[in-house]
Protein backbone atom coordinates (compact mmCIF):
# COMPACT_ATOMS: atom_id res chain seq x y z
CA UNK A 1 0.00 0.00 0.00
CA UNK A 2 1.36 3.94 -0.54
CA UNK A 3 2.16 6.08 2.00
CA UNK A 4 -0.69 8.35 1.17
CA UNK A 5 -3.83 7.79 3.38
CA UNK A 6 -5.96 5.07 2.55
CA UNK A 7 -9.58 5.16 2.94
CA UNK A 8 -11.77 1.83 3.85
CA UNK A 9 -15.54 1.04 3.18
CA UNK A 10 -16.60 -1.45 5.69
CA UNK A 11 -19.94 -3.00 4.88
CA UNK A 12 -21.70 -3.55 8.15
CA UNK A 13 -19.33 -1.06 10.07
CA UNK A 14 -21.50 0.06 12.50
CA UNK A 15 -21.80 -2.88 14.74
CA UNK A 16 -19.64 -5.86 16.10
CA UNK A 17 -16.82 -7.10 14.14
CA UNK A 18 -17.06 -4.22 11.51
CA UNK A 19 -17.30 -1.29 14.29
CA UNK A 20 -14.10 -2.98 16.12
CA UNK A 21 -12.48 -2.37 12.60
CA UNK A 22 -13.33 1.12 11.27
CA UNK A 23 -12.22 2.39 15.03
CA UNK A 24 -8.81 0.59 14.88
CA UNK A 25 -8.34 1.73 11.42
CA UNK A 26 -9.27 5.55 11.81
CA UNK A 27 -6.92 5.56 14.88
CA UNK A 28 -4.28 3.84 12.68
CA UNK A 29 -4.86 7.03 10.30
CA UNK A 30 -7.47 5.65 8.03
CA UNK A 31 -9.47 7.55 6.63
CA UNK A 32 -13.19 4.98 7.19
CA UNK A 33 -16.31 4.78 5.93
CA UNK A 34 -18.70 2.37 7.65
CA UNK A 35 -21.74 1.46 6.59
CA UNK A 36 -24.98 0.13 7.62
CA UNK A 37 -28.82 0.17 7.84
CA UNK A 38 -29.14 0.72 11.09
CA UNK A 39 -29.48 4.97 11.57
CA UNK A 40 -29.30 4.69 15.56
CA UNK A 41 -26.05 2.59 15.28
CA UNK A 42 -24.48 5.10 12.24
CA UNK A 43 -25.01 7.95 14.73
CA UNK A 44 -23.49 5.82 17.69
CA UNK A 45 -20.28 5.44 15.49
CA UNK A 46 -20.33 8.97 14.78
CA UNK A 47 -20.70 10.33 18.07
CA UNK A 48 -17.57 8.21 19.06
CA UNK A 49 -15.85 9.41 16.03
CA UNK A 50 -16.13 13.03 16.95
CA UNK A 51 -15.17 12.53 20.59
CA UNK A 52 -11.90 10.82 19.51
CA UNK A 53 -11.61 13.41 16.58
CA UNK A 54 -11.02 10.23 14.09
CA UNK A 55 -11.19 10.50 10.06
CA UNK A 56 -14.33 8.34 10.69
CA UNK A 57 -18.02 8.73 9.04
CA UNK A 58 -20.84 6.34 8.71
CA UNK A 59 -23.28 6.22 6.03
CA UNK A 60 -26.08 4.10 4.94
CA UNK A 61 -25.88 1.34 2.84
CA UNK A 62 -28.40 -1.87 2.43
CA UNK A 63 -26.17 -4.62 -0.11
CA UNK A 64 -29.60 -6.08 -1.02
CA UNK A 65 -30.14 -3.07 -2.66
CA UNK A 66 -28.67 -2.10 -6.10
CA UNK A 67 -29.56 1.68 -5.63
CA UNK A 68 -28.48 1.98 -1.53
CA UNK A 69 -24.83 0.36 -2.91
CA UNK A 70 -24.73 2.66 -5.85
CA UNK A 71 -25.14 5.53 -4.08
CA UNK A 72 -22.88 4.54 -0.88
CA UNK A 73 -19.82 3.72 -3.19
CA UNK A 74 -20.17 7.42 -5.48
CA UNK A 75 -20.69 8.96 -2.11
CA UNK A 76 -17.60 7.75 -0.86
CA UNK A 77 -15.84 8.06 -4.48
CA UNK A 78 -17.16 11.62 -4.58
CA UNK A 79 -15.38 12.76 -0.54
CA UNK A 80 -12.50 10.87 -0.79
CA UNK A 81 -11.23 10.46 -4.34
CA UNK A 82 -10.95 6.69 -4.68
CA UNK A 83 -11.55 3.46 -2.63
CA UNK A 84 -8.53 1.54 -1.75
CA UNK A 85 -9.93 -1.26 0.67
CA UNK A 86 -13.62 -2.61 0.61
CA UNK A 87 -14.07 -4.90 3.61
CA UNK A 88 -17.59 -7.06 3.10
CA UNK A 89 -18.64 -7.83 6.43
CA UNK A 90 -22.27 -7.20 6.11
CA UNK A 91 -24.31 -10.85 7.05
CA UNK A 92 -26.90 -12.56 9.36
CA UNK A 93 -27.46 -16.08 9.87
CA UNK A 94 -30.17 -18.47 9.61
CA UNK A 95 -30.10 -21.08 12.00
CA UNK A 96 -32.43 -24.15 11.72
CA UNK A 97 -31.95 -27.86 10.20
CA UNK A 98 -32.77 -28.19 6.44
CA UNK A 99 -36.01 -30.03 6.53
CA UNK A 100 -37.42 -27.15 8.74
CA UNK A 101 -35.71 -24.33 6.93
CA UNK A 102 -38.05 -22.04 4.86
CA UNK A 103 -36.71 -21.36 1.07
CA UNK A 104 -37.73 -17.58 1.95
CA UNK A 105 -35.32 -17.49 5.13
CA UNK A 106 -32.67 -19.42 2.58
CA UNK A 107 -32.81 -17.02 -0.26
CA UNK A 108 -32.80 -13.82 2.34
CA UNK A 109 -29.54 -15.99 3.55
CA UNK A 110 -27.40 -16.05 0.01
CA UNK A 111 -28.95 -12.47 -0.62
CA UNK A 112 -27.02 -10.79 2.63
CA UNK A 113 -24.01 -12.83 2.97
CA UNK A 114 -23.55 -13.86 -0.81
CA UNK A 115 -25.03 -11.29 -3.47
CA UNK A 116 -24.83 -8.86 -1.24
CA UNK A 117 -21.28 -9.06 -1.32
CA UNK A 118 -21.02 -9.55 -4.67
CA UNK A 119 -22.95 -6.52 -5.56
CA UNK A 120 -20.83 -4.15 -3.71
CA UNK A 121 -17.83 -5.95 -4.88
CA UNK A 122 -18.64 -6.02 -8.51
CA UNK A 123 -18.98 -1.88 -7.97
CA UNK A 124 -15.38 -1.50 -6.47
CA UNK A 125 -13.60 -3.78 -9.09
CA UNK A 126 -13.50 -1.31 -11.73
CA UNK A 127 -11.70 1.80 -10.37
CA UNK A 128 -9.36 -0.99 -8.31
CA UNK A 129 -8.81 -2.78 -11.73
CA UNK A 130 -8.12 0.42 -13.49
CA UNK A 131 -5.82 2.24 -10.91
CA UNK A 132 -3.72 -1.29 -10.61
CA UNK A 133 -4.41 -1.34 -6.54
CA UNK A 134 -6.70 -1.76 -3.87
CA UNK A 135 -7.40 -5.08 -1.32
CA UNK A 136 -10.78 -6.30 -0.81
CA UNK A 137 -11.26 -8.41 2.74
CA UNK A 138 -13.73 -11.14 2.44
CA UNK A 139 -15.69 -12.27 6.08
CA UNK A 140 -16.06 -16.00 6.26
CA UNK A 141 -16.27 -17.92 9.04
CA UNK A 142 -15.27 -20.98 10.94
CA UNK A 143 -18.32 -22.18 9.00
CA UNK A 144 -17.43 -21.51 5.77
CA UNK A 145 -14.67 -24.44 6.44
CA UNK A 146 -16.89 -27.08 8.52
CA UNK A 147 -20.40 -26.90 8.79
CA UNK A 148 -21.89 -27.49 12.40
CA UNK A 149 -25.79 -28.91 13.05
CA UNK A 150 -28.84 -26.40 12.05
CA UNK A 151 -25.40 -24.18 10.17
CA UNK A 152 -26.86 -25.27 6.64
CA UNK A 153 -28.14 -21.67 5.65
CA UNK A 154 -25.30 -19.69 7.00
CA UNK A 155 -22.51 -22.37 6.31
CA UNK A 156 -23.73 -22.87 2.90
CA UNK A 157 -23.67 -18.88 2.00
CA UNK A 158 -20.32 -19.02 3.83
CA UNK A 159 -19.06 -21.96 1.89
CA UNK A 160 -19.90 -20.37 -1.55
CA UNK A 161 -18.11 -16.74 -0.49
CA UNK A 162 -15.19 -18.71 0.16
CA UNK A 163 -15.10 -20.08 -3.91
CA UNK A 164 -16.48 -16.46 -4.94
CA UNK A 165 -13.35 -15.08 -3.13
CA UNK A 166 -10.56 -17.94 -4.55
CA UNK A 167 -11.73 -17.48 -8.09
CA UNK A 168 -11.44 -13.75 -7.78
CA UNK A 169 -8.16 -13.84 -6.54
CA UNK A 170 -6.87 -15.40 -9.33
CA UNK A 171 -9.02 -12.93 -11.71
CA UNK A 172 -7.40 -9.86 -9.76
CA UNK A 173 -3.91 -11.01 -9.83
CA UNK A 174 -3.04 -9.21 -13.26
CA UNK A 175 -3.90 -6.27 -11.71
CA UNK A 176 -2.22 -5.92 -8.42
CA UNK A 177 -5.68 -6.08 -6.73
CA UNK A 178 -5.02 -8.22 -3.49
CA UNK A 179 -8.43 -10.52 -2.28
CA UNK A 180 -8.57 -11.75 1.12
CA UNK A 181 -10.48 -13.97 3.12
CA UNK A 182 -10.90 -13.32 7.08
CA UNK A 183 -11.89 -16.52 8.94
CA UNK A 184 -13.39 -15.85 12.42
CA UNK A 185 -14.43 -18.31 15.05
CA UNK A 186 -16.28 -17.31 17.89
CA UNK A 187 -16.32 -14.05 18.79
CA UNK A 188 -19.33 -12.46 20.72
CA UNK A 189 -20.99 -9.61 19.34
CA UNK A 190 -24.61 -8.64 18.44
CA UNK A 191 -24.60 -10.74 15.33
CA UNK A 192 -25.19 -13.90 17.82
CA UNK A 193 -28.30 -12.09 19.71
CA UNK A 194 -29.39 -11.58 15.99
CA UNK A 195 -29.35 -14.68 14.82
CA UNK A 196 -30.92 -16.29 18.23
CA UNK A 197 -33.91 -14.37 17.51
CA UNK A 198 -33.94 -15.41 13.89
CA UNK A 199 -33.70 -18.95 15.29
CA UNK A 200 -35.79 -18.83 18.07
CA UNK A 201 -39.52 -19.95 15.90
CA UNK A 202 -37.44 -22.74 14.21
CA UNK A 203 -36.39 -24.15 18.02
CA UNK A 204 -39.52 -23.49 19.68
CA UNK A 205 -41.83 -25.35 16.71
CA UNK A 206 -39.01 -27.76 16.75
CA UNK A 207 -38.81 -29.13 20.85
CA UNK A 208 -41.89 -31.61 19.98
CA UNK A 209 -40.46 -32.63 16.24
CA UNK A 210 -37.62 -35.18 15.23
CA UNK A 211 -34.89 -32.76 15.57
CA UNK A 212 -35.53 -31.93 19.24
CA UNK A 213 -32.60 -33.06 20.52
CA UNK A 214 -30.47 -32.05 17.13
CA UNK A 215 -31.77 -28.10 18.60
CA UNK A 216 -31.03 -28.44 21.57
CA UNK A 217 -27.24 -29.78 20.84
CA UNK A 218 -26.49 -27.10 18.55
CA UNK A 219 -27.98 -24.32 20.62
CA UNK A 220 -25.68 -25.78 23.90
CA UNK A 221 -22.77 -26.62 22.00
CA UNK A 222 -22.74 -22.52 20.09
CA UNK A 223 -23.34 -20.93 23.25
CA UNK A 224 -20.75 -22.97 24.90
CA UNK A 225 -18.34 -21.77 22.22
CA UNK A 226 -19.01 -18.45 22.39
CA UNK A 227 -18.68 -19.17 25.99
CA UNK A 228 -15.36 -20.33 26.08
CA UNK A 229 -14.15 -17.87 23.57
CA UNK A 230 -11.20 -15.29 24.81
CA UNK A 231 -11.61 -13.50 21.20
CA UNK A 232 -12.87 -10.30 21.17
CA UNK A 233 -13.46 -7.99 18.32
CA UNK A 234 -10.58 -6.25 18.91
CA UNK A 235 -8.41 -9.19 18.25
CA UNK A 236 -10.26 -9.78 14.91
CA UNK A 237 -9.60 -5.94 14.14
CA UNK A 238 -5.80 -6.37 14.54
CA UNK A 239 -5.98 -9.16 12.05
CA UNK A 240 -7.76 -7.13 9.34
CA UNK A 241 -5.02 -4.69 9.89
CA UNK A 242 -2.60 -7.13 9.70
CA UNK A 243 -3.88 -8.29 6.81
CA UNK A 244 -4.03 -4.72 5.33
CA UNK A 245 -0.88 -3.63 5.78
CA UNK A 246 1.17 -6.53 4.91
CA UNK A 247 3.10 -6.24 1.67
CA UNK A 248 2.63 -9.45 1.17
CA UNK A 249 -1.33 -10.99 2.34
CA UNK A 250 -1.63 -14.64 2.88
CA UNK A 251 -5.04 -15.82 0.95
CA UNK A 252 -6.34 -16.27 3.90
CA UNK A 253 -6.27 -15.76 7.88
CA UNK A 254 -8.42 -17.68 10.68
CA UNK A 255 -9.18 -15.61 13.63
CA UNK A 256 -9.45 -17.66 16.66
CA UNK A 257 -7.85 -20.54 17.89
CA UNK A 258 -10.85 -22.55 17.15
CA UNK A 259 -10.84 -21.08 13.13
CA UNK A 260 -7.29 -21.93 13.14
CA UNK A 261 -7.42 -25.63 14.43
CA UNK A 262 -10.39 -25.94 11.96
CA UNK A 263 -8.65 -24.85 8.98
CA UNK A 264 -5.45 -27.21 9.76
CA UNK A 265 -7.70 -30.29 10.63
CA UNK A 266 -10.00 -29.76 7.34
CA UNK A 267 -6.82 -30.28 5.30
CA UNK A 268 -5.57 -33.23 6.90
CA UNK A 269 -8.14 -35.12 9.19
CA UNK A 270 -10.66 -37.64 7.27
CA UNK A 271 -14.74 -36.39 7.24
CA UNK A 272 -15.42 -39.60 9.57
CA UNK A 273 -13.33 -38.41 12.29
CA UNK A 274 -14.28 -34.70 11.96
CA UNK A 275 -18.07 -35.68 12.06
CA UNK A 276 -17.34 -38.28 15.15
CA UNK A 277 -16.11 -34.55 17.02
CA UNK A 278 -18.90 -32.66 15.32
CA UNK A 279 -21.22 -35.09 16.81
CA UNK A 280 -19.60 -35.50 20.19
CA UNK A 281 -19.64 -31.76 20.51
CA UNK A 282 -23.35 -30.83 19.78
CA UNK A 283 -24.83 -34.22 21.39
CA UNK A 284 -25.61 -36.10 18.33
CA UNK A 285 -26.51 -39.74 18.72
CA UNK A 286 -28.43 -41.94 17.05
CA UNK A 287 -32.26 -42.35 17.72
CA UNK A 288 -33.77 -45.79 19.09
C-alpha cells in the first residue's frame, strides 16, 4: 500500500466485528467509511468518532439493494477520491436444520451474505482494476470451512463466499488487486443475539419434532463456544489490519484458535473423524 492515506468502506461497520475495525483503522490514520442500515447505530459510530476526533463517518448502505450500494460507493468516491480497501462484512445467519428451513429465510440468507457481497464488490472492481491497486477483505467464518448442526443456511452462504473469493483472486492477480479472506471463530458480538432471535420460531416449533434433541445440541454446544471464547473484536480488528498492511497478504487468515485448528484439521483429518467430534460436541446420537 502507498504512503498516502488510505480510505476503507466497511460493509456492516456500525456494529460488532465491523465497528471494532473502522475504530482501529481511523486511529491507525485511516481515513473509514462504515456502513450500515441501522441509523441509531451510524449515529453511535459517529458520536464516538467526533469525541476521539477520528477520520471516521458512517453512512447508509443496504447490499440487497442495487440503488443503496450505488449511491454509498459514489458517495464515498465523490469525498474521498478513490476506494482503496472494501471490507464485506455485512451478514446474518439463519439457524435451523434443512427439513425445517423455509426457502424464503434461505434465499434472504445467500442475498445478505452472498449477493450482497457480490454486488458491492462487482462496484469497487473497476476503479481498483483500473488504478492497478486496492485489497478487498472477504468475512467468512469458521463455517465456511466445517459446517456445524442447524449451520446449513449460513454455512452454505459461507461456503460459496469462500469459492467467490478464490476465483477472484486469481481474476485480480493481473492487476495488483489483493483478495482476502478473514476466517473468524467465535467471537461475541450482536450478530449472535441476531441470529438467536432469527432462530428462536425454528427451536420453539421444533422441541416436539424429530430434531428436538439435534436443537437443543447445537444451541448448547454454540453458546458454549461463544462461551469459552477469549476473542474479542478487537483481536479480529488487529488481524484485518494485519492483513491490510502486509506487503505481502496470505489468501487467507483464521481468527481464533478454534478457526485456526479448523482450517489445519480440514486439510488433513478424514470427514469420519471430523463428524465423530462434530457429533460428540453438539450431542448427536443416534435415535432408538
Amino acid at each position: 500500500m502507498s504512503g498516502k492515506q488510505q480510505t476503507v468502506l466497511i460493509t456492516g461497520g456500525t456494529d460488532g466485528l465491523g465497528k471494532a475495525a473502522a475504530l482501529l483503522l481511523a486511529e491507525r490514520g485511516y481515513r473509514v467509511f462504515a456502513a450500515g442500515r441501522s441509523l441509531p447505530k451510524r449515529q453511535e459510530i459517529d458520536r464516538i468518532a467526533s469525541d476521539k476526533k477520528l477520520a471516521l463517518a458512517s453512512l447508509e448502505l443496504d447490499v440487497c439493494d442495487d440503488a443503496s450500494v450505488q449511491r454509498a460507493v459514489q458517495d464515498v468516491v465523490q469525498k474521498a477520491g478513490a476506494i482503496d480497501v472494501l471490507i464485506n462484512n455485512a451478514g446474518i445467519g439463519y439457524m435451523a436444520v434443512i427439513e425445517d428451513l423455509l426457502l424464503a429465510d434461505l434465499r434472504l440468507q445467500f442475498e445478505t451474505n452472498l449477493f450482497g457481497v457480490l454486488r458491492v464488490t462487482q462496484t469497487m472492481l473497476p476503479q481498483m482494476r483500473e488504478r492497478k491497486r486496492g485489497r478487498i477483505l472477504m468475512l467468512s467464518s469458521v463455517a465456511g470451512i466445517v459446517t456445524p448442526p442447524t449451520y446449513g443456511a449460513y454455512s452454505s452462504s459461507k461456503h460459496a463466499l469462500e469459492g467467490l473469493t478464490n476465483a477472484l483472486r486469481l481474476e485480480m492477480y493481473p492487476f495488483g488487486v489483493e483478495v482476502i479472506l478473514i476466517e473468524p471463530g467465535y467471537i461475541v458480538t450482536n450478530f449472535q443475539q441476531t441470529a438467536k432471535e432469527l432462530a428462536q420460531p425454528y427451536v420453539e416449533a421444533g422441541k416436539t419434532g424429530p430434531y428436538a434433541n439435534i436443537y437443543s445440541g447445537a444451541w448448547a454446544g454454540a453458546n458454549k463456544g461463544r462461551g469459552d471464547s477469549k476473542t474479542t473484536p478487537e483481536d479480529c480488528a488487529r488481524v484485518i489490519v494485519e492483513a491490510i498492511e502486509s506487503p505481502h497478504p496470505k489468501a487467507r487468515y483464521p481468527v481464533t484458535p478454534l478457526a485456526k485448528w479448523v482450517s489445519f484439521a480440514k486439510r488433513l483429518v478424514p470427514d469420519s473423524i471430523l463428524d465423530s467430534i462434530m457429533r460428540s460436541k453438539y450431542g448427536i446420537t443416534r435415535t432408538d
